[in-house]
C-alpha atoms as a PDB file:
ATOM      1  CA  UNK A   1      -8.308   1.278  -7.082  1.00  0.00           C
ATOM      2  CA  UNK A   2      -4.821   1.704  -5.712  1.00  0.00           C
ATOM      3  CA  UNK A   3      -1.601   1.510  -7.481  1.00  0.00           C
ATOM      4  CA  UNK A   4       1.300  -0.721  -6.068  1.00  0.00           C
ATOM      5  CA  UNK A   5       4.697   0.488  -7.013  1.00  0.00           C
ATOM      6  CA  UNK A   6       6.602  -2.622  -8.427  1.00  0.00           C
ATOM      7  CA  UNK A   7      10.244  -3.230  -6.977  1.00  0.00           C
ATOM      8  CA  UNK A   8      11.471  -0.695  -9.830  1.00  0.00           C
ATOM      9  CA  UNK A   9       9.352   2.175  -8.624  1.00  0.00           C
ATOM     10  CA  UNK A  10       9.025   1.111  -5.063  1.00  0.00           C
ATOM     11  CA  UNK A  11      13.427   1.239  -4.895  1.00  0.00           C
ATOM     12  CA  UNK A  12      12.784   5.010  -5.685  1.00  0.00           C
ATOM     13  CA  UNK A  13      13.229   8.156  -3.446  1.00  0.00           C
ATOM     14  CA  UNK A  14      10.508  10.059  -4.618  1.00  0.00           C
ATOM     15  CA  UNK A  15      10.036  14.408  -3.657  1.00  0.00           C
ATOM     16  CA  UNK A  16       6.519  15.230  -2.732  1.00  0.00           C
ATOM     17  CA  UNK A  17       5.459  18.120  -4.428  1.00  0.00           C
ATOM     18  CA  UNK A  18       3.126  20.625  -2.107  1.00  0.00           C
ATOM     19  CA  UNK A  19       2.856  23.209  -4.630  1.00  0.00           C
ATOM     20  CA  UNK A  20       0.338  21.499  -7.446  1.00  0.00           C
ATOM     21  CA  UNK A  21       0.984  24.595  -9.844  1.00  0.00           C
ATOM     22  CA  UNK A  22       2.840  22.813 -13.159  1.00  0.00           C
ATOM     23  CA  UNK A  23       3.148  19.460 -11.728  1.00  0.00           C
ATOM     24  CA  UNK A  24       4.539  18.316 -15.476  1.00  0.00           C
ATOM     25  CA  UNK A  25       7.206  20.461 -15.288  1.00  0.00           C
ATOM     26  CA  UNK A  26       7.797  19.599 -11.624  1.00  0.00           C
ATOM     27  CA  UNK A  27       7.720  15.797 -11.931  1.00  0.00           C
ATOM     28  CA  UNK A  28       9.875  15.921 -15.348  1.00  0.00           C
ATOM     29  CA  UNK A  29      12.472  17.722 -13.680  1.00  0.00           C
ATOM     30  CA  UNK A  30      12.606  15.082 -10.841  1.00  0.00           C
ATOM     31  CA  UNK A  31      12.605  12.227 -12.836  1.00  0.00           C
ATOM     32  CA  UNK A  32      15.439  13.748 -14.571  1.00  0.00           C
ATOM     33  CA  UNK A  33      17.122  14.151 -11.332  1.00  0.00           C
ATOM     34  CA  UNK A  34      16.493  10.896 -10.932  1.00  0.00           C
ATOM     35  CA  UNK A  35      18.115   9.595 -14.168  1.00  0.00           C
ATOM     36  CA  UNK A  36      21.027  12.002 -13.569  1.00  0.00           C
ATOM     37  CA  UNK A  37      21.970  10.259 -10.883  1.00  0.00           C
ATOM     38  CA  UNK A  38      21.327   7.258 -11.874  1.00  0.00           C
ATOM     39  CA  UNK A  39      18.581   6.081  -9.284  1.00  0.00           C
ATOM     40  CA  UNK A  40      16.759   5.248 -12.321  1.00  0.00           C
ATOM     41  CA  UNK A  41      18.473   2.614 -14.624  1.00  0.00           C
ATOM     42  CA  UNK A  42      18.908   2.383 -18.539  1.00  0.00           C
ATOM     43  CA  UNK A  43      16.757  -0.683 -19.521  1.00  0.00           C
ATOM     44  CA  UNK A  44      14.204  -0.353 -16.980  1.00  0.00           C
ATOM     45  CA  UNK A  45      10.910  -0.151 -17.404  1.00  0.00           C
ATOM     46  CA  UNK A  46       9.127   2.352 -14.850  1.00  0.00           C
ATOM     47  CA  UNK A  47       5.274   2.287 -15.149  1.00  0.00           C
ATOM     48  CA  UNK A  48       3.105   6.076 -15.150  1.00  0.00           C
ATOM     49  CA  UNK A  49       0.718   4.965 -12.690  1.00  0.00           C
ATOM     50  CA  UNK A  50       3.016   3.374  -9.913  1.00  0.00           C
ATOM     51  CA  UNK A  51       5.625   6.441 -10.611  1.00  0.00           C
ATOM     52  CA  UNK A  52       2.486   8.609  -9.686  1.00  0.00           C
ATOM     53  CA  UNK A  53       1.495   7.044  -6.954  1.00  0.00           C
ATOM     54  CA  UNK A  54       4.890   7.041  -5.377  1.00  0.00           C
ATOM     55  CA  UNK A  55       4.664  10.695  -6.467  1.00  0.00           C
ATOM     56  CA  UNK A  56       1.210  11.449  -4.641  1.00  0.00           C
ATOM     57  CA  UNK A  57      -0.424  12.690  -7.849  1.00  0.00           C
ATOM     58  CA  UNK A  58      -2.323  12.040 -10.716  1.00  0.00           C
ATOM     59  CA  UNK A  59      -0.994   9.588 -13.298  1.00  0.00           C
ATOM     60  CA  UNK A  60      -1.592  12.370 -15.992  1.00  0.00           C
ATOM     61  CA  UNK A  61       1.183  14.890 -15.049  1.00  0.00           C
ATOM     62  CA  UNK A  62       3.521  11.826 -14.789  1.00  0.00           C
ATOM     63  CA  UNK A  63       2.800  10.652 -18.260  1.00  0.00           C
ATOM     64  CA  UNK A  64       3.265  13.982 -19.615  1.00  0.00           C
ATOM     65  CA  UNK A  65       6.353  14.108 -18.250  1.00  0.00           C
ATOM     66  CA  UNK A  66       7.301  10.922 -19.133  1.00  0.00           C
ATOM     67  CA  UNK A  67       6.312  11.860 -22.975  1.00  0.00           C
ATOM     68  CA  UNK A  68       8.895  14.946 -22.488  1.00  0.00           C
ATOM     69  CA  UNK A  69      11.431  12.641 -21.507  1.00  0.00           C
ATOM     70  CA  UNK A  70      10.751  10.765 -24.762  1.00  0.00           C
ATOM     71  CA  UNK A  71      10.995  14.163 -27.056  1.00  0.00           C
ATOM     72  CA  UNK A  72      14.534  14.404 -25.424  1.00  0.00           C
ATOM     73  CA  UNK A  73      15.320  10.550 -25.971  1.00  0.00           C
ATOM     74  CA  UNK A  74      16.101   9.914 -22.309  1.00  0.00           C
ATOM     75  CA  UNK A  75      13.008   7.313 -22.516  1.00  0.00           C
ATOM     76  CA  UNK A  76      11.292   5.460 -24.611  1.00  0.00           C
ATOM     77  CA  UNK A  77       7.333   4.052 -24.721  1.00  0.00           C
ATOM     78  CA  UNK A  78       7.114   0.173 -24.082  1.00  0.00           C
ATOM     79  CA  UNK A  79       3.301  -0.085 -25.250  1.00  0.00           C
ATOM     80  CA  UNK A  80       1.033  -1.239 -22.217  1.00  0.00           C
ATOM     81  CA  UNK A  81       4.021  -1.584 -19.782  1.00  0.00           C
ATOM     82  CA  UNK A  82       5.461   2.000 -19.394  1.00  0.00           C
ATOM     83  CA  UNK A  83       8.619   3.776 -20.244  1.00  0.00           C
ATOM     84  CA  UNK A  84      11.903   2.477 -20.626  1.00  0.00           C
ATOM     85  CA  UNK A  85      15.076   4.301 -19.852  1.00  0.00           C
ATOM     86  CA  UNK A  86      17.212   4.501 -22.839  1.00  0.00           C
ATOM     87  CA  UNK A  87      20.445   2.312 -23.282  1.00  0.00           C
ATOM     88  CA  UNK A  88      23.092   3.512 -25.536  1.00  0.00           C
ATOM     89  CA  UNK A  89      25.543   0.786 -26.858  1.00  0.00           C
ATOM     90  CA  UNK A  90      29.701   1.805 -26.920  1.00  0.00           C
ATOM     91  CA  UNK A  91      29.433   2.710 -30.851  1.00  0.00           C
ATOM     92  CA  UNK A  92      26.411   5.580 -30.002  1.00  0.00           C
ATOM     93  CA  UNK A  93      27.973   6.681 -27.154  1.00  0.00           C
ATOM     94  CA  UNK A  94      31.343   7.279 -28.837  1.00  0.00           C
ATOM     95  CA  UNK A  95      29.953   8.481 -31.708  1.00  0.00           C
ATOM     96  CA  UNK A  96      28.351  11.067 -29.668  1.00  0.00           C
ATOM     97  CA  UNK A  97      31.666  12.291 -28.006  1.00  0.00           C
ATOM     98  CA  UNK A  98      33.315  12.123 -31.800  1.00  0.00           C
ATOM     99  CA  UNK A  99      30.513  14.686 -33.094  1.00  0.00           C
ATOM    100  CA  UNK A 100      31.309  17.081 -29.622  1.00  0.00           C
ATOM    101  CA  UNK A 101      34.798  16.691 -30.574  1.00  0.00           C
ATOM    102  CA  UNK A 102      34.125  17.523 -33.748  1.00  0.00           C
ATOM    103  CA  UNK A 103      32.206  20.841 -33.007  1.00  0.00           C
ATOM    104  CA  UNK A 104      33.237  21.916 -30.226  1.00  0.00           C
ATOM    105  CA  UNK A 105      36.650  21.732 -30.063  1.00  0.00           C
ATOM    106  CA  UNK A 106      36.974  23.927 -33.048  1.00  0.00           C
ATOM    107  CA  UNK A 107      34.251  26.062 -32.313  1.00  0.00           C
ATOM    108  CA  UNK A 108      36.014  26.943 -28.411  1.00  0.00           C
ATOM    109  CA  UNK A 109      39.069  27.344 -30.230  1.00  0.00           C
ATOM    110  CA  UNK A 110      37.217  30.078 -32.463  1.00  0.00           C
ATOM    111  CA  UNK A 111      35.635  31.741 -29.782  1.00  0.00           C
ATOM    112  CA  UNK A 112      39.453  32.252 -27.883  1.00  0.00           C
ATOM    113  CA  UNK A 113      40.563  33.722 -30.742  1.00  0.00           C
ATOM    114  CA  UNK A 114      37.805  35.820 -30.857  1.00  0.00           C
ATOM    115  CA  UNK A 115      38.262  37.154 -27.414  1.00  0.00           C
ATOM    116  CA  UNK A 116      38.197  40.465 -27.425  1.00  0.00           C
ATOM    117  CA  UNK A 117      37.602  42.763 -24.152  1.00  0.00           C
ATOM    118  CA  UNK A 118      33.938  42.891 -24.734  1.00  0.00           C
ATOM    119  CA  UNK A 119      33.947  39.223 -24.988  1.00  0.00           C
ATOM    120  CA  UNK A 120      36.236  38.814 -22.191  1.00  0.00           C
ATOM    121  CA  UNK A 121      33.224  40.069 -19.671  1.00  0.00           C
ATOM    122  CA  UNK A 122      31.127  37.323 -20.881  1.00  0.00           C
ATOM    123  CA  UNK A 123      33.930  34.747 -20.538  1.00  0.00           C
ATOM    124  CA  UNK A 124      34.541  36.138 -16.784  1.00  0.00           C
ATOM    125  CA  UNK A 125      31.046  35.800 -15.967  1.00  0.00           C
ATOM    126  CA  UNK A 126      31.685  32.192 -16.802  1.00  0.00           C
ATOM    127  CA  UNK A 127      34.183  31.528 -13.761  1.00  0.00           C
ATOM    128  CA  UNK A 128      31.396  31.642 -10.675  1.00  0.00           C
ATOM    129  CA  UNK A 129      29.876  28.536 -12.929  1.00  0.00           C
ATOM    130  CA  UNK A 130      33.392  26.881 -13.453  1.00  0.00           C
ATOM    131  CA  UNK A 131      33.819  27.493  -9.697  1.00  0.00           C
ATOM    132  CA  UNK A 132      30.364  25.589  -8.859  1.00  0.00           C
ATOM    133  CA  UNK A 133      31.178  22.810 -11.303  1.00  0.00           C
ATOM    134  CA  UNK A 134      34.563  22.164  -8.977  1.00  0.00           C
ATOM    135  CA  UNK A 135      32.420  22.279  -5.858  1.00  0.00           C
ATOM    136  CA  UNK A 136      29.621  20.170  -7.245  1.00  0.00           C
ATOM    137  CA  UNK A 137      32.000  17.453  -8.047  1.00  0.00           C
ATOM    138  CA  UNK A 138      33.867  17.388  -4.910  1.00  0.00           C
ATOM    139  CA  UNK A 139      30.700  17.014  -3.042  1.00  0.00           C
ATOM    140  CA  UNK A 140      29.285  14.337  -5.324  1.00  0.00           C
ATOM    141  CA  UNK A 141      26.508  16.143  -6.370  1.00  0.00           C
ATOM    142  CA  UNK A 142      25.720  14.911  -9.948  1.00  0.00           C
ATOM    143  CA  UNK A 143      22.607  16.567 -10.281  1.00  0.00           C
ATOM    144  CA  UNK A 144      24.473  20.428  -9.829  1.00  0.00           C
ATOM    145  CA  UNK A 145      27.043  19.308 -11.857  1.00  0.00           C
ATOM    146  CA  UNK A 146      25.228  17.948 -14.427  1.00  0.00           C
ATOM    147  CA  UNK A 147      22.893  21.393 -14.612  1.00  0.00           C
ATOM    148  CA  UNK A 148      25.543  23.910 -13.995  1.00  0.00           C
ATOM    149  CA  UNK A 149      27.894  22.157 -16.827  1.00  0.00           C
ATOM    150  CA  UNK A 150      25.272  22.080 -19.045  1.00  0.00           C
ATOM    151  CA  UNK A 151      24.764  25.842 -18.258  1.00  0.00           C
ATOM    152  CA  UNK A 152      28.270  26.538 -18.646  1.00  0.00           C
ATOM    153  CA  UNK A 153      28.940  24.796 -21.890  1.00  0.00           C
ATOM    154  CA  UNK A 154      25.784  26.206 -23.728  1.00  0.00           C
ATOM    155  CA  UNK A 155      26.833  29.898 -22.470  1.00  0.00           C
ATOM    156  CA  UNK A 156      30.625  29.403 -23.329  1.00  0.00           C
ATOM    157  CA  UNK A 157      29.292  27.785 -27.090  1.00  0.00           C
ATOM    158  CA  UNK A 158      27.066  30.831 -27.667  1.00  0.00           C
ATOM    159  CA  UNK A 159      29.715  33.471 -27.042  1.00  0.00           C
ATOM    160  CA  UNK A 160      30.687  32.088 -31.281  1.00  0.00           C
ATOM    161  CA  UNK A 161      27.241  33.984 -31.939  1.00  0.00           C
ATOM    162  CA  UNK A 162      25.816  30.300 -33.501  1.00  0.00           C
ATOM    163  CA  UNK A 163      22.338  29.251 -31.901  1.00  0.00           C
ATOM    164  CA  UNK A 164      22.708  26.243 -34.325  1.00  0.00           C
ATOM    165  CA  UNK A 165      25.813  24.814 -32.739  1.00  0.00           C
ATOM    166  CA  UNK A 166      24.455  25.591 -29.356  1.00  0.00           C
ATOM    167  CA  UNK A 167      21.513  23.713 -29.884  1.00  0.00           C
ATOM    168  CA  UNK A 168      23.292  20.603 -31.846  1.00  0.00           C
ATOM    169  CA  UNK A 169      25.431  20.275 -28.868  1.00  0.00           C
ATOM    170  CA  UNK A 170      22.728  20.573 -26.077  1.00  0.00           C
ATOM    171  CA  UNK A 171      21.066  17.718 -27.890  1.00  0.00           C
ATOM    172  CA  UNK A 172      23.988  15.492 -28.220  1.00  0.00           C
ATOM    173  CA  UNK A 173      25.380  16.415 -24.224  1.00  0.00           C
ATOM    174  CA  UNK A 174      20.908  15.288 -22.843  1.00  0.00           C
ATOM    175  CA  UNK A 175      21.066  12.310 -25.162  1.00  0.00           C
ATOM    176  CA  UNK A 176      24.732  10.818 -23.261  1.00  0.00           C
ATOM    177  CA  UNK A 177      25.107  12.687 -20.032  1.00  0.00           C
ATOM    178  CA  UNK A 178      23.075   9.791 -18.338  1.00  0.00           C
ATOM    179  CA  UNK A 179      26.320   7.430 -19.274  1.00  0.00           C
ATOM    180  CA  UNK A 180      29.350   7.244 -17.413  1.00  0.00           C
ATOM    181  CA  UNK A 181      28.734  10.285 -15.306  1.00  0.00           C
ATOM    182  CA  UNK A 182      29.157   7.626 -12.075  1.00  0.00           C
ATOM    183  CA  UNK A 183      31.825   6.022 -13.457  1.00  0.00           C
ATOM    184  CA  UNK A 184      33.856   8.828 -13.907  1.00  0.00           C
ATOM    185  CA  UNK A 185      33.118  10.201 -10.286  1.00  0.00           C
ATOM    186  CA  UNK A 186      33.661   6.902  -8.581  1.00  0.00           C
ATOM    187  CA  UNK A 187      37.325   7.041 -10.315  1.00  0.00           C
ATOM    188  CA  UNK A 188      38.334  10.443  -9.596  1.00  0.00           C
ATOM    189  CA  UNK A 189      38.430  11.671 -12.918  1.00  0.00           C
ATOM    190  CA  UNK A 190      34.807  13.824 -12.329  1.00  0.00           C
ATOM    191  CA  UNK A 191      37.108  15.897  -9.954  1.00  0.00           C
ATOM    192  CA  UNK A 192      39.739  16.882 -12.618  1.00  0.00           C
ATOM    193  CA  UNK A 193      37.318  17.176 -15.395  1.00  0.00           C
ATOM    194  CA  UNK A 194      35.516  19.739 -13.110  1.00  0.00           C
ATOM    195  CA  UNK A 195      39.112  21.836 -13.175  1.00  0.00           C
ATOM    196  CA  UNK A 196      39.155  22.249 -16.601  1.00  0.00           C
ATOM    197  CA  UNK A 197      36.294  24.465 -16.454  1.00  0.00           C
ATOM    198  CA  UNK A 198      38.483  27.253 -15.005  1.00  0.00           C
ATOM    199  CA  UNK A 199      40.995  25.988 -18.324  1.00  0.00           C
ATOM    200  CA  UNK A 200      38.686  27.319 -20.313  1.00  0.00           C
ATOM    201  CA  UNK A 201      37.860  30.347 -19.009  1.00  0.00           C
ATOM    202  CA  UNK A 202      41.461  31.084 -18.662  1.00  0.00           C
ATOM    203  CA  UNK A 203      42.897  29.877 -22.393  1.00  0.00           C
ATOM    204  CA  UNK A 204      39.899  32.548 -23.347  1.00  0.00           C
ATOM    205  CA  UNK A 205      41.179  35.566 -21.322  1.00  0.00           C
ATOM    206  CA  UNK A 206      44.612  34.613 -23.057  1.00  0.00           C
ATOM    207  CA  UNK A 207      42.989  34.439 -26.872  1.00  0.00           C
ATOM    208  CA  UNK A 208      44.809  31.349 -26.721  1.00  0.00           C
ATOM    209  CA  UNK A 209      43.195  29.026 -29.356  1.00  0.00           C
ATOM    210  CA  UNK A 210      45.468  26.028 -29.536  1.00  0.00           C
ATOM    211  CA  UNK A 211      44.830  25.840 -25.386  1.00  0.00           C
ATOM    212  CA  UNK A 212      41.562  26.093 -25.781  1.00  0.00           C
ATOM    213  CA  UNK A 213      41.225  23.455 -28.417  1.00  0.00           C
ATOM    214  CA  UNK A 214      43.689  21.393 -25.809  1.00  0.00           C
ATOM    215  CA  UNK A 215      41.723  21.642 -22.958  1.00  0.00           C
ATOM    216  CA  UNK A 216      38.833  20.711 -25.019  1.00  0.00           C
ATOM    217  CA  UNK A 217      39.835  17.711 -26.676  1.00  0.00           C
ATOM    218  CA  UNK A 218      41.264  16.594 -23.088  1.00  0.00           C
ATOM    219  CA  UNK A 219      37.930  17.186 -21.627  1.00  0.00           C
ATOM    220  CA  UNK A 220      35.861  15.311 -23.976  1.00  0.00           C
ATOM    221  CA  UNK A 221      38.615  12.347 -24.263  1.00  0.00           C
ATOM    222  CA  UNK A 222      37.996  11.649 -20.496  1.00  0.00           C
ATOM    223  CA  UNK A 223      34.479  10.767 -21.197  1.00  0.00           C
ATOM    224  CA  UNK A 224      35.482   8.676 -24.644  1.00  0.00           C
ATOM    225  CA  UNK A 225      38.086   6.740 -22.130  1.00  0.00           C
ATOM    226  CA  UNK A 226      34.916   6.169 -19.580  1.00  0.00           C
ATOM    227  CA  UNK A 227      32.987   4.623 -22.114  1.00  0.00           C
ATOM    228  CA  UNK A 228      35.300   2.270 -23.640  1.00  0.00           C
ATOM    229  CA  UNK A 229      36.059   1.041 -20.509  1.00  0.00           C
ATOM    230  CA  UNK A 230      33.087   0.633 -18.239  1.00  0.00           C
ATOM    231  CA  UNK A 231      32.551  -3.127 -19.880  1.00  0.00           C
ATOM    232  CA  UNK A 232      36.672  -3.939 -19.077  1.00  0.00           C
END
């Protein structure tokens, strides 16, 4: 019996995968390219079966995906219908960006201060990323940016020598870096956010903490400001 995509699925632009080795891994990683950039929307319901056979493949690899997406709470199980994509009121998301705030900006601050030259060749090593970021942003591709930063941040956090924090903040940056990622590049503000990469590498170089903490709280304020006003 064949599948027919419903309008939700059927509105997708779907890879084809030729290369059947770890399908799970290669369909979660394109339907997270595909909430990234928002092709999939927060409240929808997509169904395993029609997903799959837009996919060309088995509805099992897609469900297992799917259930990944869940562990990371990008999605959430809607018994007999599918998988919804998670919706995060104003109050979650800005408590989110309060608790990176609350880390990171003293943690970035830390690891300035703590920049000595051995460090320093681990913060250089940073700039190539910081460099991408800028390039992915100018382009409008939210999918490198979104991987890159991610890459970035988690390298930059682990420099303090804390897996913990590392791992807090990856968890809190998957849960809201489906929100106002659009928003922010449709305004401009993806563009400048981008520069402060480089910031940070630099205010490191200079073991300057209270730039570092600056740049920091600046960066994460642009996506509090986003938030607050998408509904205005």
């Amino acid at each position: 019996m064949t599948t027919t995509p419903t309008a939700a699925e059927d509105a997708l632009t779907l890879p084809s995968f030729d290369n059947q080795a770890n399908l799970r891994q290669q369909v979660a990683d394109a339907l997270r390219a595909l909430l990234i950039t928002g092709a999939m929307k927060p409240g929808q319901v997509y169904s395993a079966p029609k997903l799959a056979a837009r996919f060309g493949v088995s509805a099992t690899p897609v469900r297992e995906a799917m259930l990944d997406l869940v562990s990371e709470g990008l999605v959430t199980v809607v018994r007999n219908k599918g998988f919804r994509v998670t919706e995060l009121d104003d109050k979650e998301l800005d408590s989110i960006a309060e608790l990176r705030g609350l880390i990171e900006v003293p943690v970035m601050g830390m690891v300035a201060e703590e920049c000595d030259e051995t460090l320093a060749i681990e913060v250089e090593r940073l700039r190539p990323l910081a460099i991408e970021i800028t390039k992915a942003a100018a382009s409008g591709d939210l999918l490198t940016y979104t991987e890159v930063d991610n890459e970035f941040h988690s390298r930059f956090l682990a420099l303090h020598g804390n897996p913990r924090v590392v791992s807090v903040v990856h968890d809190l940056r998957l849960r809201s870096r489906l929100f106002g990622l659009e928003s922010l590049a449709a305004a401009g503000v993806l563009a400048q956010m981008s520069q402060e990469h480089e910031e940070m590498v630099d205010a490191a170089l200079r073991r300057d903490g209270d730039g570092m903490r600056e740049v920091m709280s600046r960066h994460i304020g642009h996506i509090r400001s986003t938030w607050a006003g998408r509904n205005a």
